[in-house]
N, C-alpha and C. Protein backbone atom coordinates (compact mmCIF):
# COMPACT_ATOMS: atom_id res chain seq x y z
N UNK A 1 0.85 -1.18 0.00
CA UNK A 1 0.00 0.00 0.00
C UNK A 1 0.89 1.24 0.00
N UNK A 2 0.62 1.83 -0.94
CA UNK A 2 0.93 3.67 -1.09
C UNK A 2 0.64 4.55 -0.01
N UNK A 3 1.47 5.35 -0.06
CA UNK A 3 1.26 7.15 0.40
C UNK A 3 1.16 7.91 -0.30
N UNK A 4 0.39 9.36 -0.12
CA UNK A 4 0.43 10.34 -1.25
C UNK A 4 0.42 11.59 0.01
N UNK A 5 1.40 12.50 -0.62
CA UNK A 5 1.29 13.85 -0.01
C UNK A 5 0.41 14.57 0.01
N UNK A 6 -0.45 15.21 0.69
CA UNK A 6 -1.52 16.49 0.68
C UNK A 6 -1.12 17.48 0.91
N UNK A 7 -1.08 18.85 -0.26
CA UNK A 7 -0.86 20.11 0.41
C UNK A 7 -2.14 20.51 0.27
N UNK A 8 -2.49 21.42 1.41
CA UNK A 8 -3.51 22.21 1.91
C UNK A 8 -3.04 23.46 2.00
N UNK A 9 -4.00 24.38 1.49
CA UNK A 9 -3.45 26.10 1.81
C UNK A 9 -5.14 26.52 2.20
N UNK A 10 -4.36 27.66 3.46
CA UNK A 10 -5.65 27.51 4.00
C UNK A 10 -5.36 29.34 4.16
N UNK A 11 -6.97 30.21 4.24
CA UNK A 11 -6.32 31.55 4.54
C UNK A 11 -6.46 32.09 6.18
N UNK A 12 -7.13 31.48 6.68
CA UNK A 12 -6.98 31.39 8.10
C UNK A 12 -5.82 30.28 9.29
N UNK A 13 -5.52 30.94 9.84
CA UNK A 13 -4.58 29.86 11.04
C UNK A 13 -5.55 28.92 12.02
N UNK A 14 -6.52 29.53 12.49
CA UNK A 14 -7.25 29.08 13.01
C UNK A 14 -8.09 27.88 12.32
N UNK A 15 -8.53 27.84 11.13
CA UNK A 15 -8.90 26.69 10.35
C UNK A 15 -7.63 26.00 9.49
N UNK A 16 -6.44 26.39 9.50
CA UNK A 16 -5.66 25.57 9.59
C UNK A 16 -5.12 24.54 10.62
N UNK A 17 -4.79 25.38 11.33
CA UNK A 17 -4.88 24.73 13.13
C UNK A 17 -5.73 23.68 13.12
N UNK A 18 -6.96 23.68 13.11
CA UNK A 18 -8.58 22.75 13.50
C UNK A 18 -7.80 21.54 12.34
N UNK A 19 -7.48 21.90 11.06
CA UNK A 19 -7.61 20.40 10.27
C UNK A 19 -6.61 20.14 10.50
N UNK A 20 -5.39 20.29 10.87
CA UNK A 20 -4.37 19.64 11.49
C UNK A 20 -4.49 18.72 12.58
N UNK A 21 -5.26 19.67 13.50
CA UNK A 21 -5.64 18.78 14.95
C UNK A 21 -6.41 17.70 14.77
N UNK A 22 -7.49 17.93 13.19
CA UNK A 22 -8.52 16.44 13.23
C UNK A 22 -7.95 15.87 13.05
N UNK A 23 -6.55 15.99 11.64
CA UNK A 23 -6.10 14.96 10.91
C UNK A 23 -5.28 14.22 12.22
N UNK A 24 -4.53 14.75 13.11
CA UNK A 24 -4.11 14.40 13.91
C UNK A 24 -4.90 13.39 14.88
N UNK A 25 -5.48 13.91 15.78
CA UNK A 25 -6.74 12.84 15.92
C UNK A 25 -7.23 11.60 15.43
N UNK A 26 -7.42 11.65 14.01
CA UNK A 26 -8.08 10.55 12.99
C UNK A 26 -6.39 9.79 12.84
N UNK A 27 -5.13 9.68 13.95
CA UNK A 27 -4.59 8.70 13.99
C UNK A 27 -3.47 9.10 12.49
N UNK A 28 -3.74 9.93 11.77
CA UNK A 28 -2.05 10.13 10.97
C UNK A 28 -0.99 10.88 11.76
N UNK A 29 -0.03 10.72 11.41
CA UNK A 29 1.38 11.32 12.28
C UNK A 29 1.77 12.45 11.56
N UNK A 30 2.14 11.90 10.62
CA UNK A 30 2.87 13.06 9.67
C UNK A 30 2.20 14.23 9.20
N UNK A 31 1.42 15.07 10.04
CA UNK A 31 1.13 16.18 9.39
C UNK A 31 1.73 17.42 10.31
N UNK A 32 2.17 18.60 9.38
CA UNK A 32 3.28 19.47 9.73
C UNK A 32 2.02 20.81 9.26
N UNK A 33 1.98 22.20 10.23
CA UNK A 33 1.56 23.03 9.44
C UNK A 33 2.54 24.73 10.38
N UNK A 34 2.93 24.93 8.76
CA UNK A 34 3.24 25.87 8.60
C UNK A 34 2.86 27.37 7.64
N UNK A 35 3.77 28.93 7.99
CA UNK A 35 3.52 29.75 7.58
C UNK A 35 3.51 29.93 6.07
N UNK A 36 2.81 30.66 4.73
CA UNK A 36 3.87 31.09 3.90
C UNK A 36 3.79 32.31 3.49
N UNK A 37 5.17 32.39 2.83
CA UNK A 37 4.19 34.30 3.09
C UNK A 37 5.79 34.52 1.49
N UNK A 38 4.71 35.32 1.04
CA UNK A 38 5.85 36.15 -0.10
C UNK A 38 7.06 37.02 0.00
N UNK A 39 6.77 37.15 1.35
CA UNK A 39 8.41 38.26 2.18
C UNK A 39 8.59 37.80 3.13
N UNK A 40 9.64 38.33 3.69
CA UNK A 40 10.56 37.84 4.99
C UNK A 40 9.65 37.58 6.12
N UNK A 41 9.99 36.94 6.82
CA UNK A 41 8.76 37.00 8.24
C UNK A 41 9.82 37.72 9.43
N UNK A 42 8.74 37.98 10.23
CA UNK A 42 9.14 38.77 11.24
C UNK A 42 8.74 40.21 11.66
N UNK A 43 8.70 41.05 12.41
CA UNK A 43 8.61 42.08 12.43
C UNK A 43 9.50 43.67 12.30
N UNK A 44 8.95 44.56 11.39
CA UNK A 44 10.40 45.48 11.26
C UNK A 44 11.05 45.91 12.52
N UNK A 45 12.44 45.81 11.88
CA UNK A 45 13.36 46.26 13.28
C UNK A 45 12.86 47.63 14.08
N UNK A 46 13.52 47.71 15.38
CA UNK A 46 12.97 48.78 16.27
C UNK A 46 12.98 50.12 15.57
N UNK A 47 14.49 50.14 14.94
CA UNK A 47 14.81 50.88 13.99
C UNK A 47 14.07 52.34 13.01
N UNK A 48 12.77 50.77 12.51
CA UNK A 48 12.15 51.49 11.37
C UNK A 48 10.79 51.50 12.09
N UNK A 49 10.67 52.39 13.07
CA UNK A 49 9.00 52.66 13.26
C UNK A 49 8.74 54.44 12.98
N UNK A 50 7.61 54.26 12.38
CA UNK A 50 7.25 55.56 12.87
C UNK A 50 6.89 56.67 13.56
N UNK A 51 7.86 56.89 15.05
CA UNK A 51 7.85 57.10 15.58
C UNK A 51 9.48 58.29 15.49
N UNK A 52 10.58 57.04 15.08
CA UNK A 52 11.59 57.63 14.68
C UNK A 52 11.61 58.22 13.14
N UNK A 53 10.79 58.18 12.73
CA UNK A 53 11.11 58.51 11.01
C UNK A 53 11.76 57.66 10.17
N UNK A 54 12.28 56.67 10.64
CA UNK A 54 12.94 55.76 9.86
C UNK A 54 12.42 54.63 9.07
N UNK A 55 12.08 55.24 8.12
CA UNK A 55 10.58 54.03 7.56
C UNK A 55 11.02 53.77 6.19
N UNK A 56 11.75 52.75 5.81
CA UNK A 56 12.71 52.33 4.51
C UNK A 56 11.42 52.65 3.56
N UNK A 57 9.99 52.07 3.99
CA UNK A 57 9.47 52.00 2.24
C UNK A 57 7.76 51.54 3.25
N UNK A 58 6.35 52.21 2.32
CA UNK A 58 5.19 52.23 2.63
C UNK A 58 5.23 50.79 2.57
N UNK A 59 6.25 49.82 1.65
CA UNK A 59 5.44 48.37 1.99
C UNK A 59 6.12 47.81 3.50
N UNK A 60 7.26 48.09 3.40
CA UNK A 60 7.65 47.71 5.02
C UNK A 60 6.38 48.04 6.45
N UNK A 61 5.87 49.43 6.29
CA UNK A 61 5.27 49.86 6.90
C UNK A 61 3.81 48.77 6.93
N UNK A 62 3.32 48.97 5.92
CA UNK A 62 2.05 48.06 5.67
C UNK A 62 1.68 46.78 6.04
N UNK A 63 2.78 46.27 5.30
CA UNK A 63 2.93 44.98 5.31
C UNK A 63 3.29 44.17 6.42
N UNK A 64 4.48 45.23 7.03
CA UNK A 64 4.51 44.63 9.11
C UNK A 64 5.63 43.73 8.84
N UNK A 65 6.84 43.73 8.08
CA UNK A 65 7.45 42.32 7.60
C UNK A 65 9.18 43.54 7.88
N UNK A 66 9.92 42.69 8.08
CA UNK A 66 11.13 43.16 8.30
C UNK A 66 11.76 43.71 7.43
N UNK A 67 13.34 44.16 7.06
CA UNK A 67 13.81 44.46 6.08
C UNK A 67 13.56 44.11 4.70
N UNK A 68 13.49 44.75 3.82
CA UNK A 68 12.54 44.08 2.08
C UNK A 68 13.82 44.40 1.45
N UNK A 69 14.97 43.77 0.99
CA UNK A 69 15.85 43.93 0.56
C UNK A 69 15.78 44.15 -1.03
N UNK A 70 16.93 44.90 -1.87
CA UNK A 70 16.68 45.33 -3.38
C UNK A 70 15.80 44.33 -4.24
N UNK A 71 16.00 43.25 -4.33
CA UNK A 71 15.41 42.10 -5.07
C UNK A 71 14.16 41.52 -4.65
N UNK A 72 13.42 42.13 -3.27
CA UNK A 72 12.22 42.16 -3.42
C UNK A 72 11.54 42.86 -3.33
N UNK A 73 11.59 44.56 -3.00
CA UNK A 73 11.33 45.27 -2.54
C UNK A 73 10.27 45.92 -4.10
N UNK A 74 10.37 45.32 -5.11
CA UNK A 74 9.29 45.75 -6.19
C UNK A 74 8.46 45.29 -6.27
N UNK A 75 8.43 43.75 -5.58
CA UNK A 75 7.63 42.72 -5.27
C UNK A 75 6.61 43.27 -4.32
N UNK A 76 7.23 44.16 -3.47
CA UNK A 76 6.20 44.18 -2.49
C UNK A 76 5.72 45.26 -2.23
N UNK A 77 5.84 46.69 -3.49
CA UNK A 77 5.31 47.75 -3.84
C UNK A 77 4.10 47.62 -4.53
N UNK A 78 4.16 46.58 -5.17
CA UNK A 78 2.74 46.42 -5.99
C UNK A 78 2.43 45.43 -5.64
N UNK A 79 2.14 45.10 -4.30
CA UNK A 79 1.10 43.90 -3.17
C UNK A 79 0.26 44.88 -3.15
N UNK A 80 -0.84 44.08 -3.71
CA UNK A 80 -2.25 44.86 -3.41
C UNK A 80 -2.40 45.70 -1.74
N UNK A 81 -1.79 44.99 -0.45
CA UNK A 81 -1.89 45.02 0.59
C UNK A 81 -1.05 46.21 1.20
N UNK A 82 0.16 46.52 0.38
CA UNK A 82 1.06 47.40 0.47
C UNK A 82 0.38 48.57 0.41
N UNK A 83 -0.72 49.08 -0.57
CA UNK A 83 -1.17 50.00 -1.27
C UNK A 83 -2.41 50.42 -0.25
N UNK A 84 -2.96 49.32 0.77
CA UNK A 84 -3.84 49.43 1.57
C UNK A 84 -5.55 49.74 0.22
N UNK A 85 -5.11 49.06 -0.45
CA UNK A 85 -6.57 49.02 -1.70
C UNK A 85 -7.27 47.85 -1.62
N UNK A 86 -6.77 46.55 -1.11
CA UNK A 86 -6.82 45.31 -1.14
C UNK A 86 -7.90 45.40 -0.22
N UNK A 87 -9.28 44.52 -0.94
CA UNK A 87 -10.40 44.44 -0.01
C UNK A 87 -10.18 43.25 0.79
N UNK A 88 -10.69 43.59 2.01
CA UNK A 88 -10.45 42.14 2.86
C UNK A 88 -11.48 41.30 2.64
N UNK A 89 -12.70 41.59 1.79
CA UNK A 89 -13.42 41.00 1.44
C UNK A 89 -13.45 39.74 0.16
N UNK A 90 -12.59 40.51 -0.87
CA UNK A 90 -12.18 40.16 -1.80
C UNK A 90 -11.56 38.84 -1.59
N UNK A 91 -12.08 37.35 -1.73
CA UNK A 91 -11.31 36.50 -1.44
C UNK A 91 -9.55 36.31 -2.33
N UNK A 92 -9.84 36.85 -3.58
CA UNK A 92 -8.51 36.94 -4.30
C UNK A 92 -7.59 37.64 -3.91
N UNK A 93 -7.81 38.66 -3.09
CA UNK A 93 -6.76 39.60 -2.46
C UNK A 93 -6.52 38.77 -1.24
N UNK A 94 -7.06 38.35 -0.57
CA UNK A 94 -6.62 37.37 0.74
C UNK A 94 -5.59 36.73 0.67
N UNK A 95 -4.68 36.39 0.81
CA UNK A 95 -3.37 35.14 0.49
C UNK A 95 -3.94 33.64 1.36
N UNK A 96 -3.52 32.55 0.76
CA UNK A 96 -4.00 31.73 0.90
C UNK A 96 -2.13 31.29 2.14
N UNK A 97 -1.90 31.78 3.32
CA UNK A 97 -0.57 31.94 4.65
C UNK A 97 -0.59 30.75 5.04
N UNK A 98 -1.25 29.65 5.40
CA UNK A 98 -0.88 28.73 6.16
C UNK A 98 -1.55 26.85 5.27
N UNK A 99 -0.02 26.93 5.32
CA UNK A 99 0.00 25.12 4.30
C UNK A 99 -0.61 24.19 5.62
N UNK A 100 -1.26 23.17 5.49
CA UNK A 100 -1.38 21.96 6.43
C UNK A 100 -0.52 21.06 5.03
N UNK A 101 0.21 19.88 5.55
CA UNK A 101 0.61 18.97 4.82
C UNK A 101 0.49 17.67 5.50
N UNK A 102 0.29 16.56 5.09
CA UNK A 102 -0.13 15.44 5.58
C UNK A 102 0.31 14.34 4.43
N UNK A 103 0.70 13.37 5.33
CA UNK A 103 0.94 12.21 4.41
C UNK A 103 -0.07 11.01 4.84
N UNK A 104 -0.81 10.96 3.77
CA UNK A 104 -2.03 9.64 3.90
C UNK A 104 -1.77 7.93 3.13
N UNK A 105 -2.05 6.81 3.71
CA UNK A 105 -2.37 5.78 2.52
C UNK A 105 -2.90 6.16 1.59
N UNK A 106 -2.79 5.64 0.34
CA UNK A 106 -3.67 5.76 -0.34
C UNK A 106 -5.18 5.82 -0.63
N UNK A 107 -5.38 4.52 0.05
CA UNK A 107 -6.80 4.10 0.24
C UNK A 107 -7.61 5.02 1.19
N UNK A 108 -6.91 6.26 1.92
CA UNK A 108 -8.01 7.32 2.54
C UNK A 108 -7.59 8.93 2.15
N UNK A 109 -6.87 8.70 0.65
CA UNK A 109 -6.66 10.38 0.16
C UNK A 109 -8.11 10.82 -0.25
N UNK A 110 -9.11 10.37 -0.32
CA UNK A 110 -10.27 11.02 -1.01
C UNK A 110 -10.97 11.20 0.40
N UNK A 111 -11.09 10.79 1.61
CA UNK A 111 -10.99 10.90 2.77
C UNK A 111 -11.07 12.20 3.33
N UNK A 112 -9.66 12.12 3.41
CA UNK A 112 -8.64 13.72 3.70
C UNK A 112 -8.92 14.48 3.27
N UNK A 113 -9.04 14.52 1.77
CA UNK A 113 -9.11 15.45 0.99
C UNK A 113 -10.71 16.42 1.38
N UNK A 114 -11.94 15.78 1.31
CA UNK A 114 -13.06 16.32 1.25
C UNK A 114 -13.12 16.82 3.09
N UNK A 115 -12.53 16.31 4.08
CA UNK A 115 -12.08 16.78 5.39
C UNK A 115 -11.46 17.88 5.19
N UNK A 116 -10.51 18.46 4.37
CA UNK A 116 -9.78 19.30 4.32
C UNK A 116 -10.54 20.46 3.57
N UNK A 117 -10.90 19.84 2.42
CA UNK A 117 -12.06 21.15 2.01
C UNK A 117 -12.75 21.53 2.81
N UNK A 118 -13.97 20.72 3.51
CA UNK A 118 -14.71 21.32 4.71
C UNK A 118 -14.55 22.05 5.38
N UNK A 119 -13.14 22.20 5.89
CA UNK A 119 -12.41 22.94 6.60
C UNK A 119 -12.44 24.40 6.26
N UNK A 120 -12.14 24.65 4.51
CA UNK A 120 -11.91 25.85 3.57
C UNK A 120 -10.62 25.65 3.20
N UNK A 121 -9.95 24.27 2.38
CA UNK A 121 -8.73 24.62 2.00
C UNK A 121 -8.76 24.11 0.81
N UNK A 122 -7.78 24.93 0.26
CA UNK A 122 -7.45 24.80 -1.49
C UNK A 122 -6.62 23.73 -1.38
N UNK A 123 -7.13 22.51 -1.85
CA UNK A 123 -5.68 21.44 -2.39
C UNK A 123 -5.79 21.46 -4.00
């Protein structure tokens, strides 16, 4: 009998969290969930608040993400989110931040899978 990988992208943590914990529960081991995000994680240094004036760039500010170095920093001028235009309503503007991944038998990927949608996740 087979395994097959599941990625799950989910836009909430909290309903990422929950299908992790079922899958967990329902007796699989291997499921891991983590962040993803298009820029650095973390928060900007003390450095750059506005408070001191030291504010490298409106997407640093916006976006809440640490130093945006030359090679991404165009990337993250024209993030809808940067621009503060991005409806939070808009499910396409939402980012789809937190993967669940799970490794299933075969014989219960169709299982998982419709568990994981329920949830709200894109596989």
């Amino acid at each position: 009998m087979g395994e097959r990988s599941i990625l799950a992208y989910f836009r909430s943590f909290e309903r990422a969290c929950h299908a992790a914990n079922t899958l967990r529960q329902r007796g699989f081991s291997e499921v891991q969930l983590a962040s993803v995000s298009s820029f650095p994680e973390g928060p900007a240094p003390l450095h750059h608040t506005t408070i001191s004036g030291h504010i490298p760039s409106l997407a640093n500010l916006t976006l809440g993400n640490g130093v945006i170095d030359r090679d991404e920093s165009p990337l993250a001028a024209v993030h809808p989110s940067a621009s503060g235009m991005a409806d939070q309503e808009d499910p396409d503007a939402i980012g789809t931040n937190w993967l669940v991944t799970a490794v299933v038998p075969d014989n219960e990927t169709e299982g998982v899978l419709n568990l994981l949608r329920s949830f709200g996740a894109k596989v």
